[in-house]
Protein backbone atom coordinates (compact mmCIF):
# COMPACT_ATOMS: atom_id res chain seq x y z
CA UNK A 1 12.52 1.95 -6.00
CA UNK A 2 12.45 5.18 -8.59
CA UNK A 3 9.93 7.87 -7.40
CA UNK A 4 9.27 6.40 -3.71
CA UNK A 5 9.51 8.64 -0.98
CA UNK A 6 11.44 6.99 1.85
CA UNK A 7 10.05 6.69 4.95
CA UNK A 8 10.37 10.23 7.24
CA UNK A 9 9.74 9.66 11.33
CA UNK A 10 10.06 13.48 11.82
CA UNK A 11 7.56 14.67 9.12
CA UNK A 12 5.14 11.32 9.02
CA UNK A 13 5.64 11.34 5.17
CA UNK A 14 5.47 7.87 3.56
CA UNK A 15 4.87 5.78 6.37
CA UNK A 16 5.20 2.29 6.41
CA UNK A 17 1.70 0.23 7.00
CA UNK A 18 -0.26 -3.06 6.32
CA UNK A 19 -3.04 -2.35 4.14
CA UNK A 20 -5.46 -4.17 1.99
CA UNK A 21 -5.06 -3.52 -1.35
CA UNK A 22 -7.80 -3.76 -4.46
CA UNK A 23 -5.82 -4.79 -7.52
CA UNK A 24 -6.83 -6.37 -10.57
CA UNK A 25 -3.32 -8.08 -11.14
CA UNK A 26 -0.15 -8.72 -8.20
CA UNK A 27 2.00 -7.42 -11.02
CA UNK A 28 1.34 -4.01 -10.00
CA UNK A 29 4.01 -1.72 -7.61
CA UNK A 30 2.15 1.32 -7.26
CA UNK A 31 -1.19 1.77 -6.04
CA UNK A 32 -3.78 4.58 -5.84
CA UNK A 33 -4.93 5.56 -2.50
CA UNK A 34 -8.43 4.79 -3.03
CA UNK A 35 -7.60 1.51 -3.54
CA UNK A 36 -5.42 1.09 0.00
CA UNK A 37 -7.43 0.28 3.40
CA UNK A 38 -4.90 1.03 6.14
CA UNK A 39 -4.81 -2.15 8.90
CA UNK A 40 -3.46 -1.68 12.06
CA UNK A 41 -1.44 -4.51 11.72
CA UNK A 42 -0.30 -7.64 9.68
CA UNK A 43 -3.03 -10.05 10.99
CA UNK A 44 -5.60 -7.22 10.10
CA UNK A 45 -4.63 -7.28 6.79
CA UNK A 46 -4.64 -10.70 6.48
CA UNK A 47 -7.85 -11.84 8.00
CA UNK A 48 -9.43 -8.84 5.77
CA UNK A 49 -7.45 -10.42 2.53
CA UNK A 50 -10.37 -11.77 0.05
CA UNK A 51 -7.99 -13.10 -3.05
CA UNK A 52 -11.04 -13.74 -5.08
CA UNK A 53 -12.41 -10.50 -5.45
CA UNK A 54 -8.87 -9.09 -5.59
CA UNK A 55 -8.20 -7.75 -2.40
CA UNK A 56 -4.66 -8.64 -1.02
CA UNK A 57 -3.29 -8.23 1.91
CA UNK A 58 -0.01 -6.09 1.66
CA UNK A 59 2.84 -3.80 3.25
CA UNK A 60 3.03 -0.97 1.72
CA UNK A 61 5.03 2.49 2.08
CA UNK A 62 3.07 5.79 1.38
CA UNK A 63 1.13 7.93 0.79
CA UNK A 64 2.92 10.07 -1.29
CA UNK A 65 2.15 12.39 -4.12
CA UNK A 66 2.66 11.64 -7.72
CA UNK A 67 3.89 13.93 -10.62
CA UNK A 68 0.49 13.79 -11.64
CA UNK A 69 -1.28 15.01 -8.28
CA UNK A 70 -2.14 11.91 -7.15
CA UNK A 71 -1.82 10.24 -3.71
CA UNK A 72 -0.15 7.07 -4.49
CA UNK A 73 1.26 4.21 -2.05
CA UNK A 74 4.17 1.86 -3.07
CA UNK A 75 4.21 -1.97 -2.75
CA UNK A 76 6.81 -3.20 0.04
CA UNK A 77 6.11 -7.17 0.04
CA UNK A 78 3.28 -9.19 -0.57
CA UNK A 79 1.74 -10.54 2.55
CA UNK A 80 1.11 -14.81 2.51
């Protein structure tokens, strides 16, 4: 994917997690941090999912810093 930092295990940059993420449309494949909650795992991020009120449960890689200054995390899959 253009732009994403790949994932670093000596400097911790763009790290690979399962998050829950607030998004008005699944379209999306870049996210703002404020609208990423870190899980500690898959089944975290599920049970936490609420689909209705747009919060999906996701893998995601990030964070990482946009031209624009902001920290932004990239969509890896979808979680079902």
């Amino acid at each position: 994917m253009r732009g994403m930092v790949p994932p670093d295990p000596e400097s911790k940059a763009s790290n690979l997690e399962y998050a829950i993420v607030y998004v008005p449309k699944r379209s999306r494949n870049r996210f703002s941090a404020n609208c990423v909650k870190i899980k500690s795992c898959a089944a975290d991020a599920l049970d936490n999912a609420d689909p209705d009120n747009k919060y999906f449960a996701a893998r995601v890689s990030g964070p990482s810093k946009s031209s624009e200054g902001q920290y932004i995390y990239y969509l890896i899959e979808w979680l079902e």
